[in-house]
N, C-alpha and C. Protein backbone atom coordinates (compact mmCIF):
# COMPACT_ATOMS: atom_id res chain seq x y z
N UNK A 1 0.85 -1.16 0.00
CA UNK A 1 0.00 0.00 0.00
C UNK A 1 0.90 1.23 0.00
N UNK A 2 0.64 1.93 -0.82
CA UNK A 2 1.65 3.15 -1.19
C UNK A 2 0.41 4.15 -0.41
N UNK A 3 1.53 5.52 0.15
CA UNK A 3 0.74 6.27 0.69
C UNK A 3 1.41 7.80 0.19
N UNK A 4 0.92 8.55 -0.47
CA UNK A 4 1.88 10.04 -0.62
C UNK A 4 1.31 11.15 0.21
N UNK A 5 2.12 11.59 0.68
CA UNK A 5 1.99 13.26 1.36
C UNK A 5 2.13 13.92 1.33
N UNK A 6 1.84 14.96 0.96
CA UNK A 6 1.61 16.46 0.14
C UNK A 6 2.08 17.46 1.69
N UNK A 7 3.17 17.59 1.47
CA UNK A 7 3.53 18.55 3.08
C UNK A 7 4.71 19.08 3.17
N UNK A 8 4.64 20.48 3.68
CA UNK A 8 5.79 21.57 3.78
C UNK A 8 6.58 20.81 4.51
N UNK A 9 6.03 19.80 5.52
CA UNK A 9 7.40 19.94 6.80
C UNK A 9 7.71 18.29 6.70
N UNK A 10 7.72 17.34 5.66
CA UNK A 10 8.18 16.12 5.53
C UNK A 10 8.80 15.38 6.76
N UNK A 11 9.74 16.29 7.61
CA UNK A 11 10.64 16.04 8.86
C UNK A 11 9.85 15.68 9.97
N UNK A 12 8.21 16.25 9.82
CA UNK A 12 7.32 16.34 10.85
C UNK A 12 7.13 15.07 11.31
N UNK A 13 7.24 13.97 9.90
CA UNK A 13 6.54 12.72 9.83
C UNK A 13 7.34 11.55 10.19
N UNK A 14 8.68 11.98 10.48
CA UNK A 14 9.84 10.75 10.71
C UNK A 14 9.27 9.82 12.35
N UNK A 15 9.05 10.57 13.36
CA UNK A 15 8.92 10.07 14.64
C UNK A 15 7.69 9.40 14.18
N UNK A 16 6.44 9.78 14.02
CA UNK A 16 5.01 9.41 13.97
C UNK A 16 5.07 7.90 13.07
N UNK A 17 5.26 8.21 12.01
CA UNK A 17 5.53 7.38 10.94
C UNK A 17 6.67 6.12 11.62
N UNK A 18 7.19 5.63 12.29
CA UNK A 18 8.20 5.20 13.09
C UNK A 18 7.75 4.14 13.83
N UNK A 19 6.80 4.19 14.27
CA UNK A 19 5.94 3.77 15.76
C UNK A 19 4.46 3.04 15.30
N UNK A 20 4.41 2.31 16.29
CA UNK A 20 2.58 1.69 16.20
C UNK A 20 2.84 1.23 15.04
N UNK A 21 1.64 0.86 14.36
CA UNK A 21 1.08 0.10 13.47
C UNK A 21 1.76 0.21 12.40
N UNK A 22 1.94 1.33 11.70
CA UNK A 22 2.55 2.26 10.82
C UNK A 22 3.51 1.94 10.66
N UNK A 23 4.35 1.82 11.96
CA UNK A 23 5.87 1.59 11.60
C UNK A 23 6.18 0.54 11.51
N UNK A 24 5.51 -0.48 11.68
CA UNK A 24 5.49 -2.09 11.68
C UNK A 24 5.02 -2.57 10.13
N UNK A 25 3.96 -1.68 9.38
CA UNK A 25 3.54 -1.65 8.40
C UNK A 25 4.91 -1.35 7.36
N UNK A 26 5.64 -0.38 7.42
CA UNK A 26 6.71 0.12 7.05
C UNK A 26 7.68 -0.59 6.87
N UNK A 27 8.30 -1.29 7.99
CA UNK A 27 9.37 -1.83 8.24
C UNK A 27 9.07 -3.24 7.54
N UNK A 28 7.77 -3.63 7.64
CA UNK A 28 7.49 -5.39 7.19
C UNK A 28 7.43 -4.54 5.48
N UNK A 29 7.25 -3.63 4.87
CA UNK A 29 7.06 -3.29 3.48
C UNK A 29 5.69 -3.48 3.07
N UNK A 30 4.50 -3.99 3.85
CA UNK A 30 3.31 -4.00 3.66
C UNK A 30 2.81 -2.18 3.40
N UNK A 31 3.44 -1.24 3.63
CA UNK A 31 3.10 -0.07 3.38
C UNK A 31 4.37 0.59 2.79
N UNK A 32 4.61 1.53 2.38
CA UNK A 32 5.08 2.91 2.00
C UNK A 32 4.86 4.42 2.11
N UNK A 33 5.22 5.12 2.51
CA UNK A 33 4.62 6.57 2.84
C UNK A 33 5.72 7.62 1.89
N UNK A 34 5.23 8.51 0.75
CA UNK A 34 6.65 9.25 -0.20
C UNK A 34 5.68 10.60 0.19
N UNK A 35 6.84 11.26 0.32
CA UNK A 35 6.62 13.04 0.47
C UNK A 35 6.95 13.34 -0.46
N UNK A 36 5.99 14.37 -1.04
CA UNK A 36 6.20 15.37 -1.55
C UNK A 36 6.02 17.17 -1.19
N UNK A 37 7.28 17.39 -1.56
CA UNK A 37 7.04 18.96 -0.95
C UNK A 37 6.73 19.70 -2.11
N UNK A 38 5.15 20.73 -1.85
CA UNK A 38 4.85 21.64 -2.77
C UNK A 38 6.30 23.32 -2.68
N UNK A 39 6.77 23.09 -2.01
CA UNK A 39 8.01 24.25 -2.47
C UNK A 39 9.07 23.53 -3.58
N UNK A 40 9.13 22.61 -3.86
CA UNK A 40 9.76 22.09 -4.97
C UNK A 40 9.35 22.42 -6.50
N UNK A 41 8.54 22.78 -6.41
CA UNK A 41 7.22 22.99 -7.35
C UNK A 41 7.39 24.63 -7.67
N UNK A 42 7.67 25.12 -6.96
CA UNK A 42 7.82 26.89 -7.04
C UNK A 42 8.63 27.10 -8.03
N UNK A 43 8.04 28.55 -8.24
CA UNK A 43 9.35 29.21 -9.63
C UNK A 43 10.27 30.32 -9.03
N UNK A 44 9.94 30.71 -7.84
CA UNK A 44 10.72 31.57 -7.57
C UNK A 44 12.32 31.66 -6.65
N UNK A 45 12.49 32.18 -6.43
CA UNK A 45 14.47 31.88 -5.96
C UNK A 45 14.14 31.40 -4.67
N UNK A 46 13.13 32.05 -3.52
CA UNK A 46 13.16 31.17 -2.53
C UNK A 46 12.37 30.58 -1.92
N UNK A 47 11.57 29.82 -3.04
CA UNK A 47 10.51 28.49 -3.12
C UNK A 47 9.26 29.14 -2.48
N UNK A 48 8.52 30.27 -2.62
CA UNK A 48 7.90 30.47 -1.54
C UNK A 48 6.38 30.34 -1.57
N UNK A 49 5.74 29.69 -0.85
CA UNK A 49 4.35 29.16 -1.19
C UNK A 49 2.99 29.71 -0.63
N UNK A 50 3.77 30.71 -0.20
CA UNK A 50 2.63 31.51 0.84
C UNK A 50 2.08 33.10 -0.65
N UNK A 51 0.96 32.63 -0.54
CA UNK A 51 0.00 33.73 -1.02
C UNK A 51 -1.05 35.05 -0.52
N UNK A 52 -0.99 36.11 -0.88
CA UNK A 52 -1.60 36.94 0.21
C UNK A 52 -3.25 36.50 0.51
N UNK A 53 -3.92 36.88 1.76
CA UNK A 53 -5.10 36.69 2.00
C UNK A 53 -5.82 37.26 0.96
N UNK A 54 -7.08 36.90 1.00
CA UNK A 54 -8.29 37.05 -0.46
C UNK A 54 -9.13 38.20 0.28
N UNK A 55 -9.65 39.40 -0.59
CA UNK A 55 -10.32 39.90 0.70
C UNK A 55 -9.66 40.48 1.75
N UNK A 56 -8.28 40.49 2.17
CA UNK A 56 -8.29 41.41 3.32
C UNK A 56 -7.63 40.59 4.13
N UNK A 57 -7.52 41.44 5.16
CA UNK A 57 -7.54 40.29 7.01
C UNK A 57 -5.80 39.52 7.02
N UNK A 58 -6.52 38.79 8.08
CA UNK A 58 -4.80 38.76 8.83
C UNK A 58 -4.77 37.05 8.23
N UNK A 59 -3.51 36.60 7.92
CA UNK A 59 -2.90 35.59 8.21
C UNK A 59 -2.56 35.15 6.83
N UNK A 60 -2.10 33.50 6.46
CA UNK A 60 -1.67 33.48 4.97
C UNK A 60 -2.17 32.47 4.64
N UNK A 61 -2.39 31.82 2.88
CA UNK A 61 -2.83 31.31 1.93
C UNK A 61 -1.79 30.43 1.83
N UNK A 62 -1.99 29.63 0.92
CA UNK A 62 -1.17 29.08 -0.02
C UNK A 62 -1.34 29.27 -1.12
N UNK A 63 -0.45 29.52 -2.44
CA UNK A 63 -0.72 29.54 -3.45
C UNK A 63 -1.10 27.81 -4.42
N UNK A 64 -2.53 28.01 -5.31
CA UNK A 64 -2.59 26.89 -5.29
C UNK A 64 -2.04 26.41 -6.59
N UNK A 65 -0.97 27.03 -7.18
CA UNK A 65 0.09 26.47 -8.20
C UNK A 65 0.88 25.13 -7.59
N UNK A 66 1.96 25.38 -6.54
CA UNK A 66 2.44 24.30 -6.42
C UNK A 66 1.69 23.34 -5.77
N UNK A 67 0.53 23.64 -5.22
CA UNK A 67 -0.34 22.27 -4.71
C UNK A 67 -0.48 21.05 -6.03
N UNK A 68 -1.40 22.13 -6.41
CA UNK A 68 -1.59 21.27 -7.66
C UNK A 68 -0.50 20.58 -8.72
N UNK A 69 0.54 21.26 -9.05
CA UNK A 69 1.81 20.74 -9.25
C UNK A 69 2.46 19.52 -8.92
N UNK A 70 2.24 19.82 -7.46
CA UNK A 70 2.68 18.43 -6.58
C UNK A 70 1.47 17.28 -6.44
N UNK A 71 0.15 17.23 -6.50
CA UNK A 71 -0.23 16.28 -6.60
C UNK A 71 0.11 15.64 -8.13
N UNK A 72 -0.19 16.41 -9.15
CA UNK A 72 0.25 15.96 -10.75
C UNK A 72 1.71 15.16 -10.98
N UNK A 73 2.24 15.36 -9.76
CA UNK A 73 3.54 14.53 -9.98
C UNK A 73 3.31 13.10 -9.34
N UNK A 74 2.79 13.32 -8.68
CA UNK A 74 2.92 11.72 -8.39
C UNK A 74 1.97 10.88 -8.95
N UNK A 75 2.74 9.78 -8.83
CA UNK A 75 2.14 8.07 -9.98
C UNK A 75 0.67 8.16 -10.02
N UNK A 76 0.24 8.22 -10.91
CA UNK A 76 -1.13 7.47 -10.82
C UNK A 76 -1.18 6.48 -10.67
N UNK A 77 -2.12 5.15 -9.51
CA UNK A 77 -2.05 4.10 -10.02
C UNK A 77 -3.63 3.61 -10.25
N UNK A 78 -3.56 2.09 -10.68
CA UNK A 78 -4.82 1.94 -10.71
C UNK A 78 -6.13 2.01 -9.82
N UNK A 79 -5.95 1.89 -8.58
CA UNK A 79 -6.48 1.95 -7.05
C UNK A 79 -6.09 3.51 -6.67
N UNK A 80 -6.44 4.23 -6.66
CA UNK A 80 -6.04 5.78 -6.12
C UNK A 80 -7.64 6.55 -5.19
N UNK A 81 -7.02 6.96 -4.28
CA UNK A 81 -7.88 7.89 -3.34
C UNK A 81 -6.98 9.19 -3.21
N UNK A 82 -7.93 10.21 -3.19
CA UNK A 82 -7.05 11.42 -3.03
C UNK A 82 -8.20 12.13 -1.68
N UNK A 83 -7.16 12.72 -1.18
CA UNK A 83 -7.88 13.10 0.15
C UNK A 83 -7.41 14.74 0.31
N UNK A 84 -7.89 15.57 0.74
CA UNK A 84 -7.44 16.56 0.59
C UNK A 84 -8.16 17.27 1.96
């Protein structure tokens, strides 16, 4: 069972991913988990994925270029769920 993850902080997932079920899943090869980072995906010099708010107001976006980018890269296979 292949699993991909669409996430800025890939590093987040080393401990979690490690442990319990998951990591037993992992280690026996009955699973897989591949990151992908949407700043890879960017055009600009320092990858940056944050977009201004819509409307106004406080806090930040993402731009949804490299989202989409980064899901388009990975495998299609025949069995696919996308979760978002």
């Amino acid at each position: 069972m292949r699993f991909d993850l669409i996430t800025l902080f890939p590093e987040f997932f080393t401990s979690p991913l490690s442990s319990g079920l998951v990591g037993k899943a992992i280690a026996r090869q009955i699973a897989a988990v591949h990151f992908t980072n949407p700043r890879d995906f960017t055009t600009d010099k320092h990858h940056k994925v944050d977009d201004a708010p819509y409307g106004g107001g406080v806090g930040m976006l993402i731009k949804p270029e490299p989202i989409f980018a980064a899901i388009e890269s990975i495998p299609v296979l025949p069995r696919r769920e996308v979760i978002l």
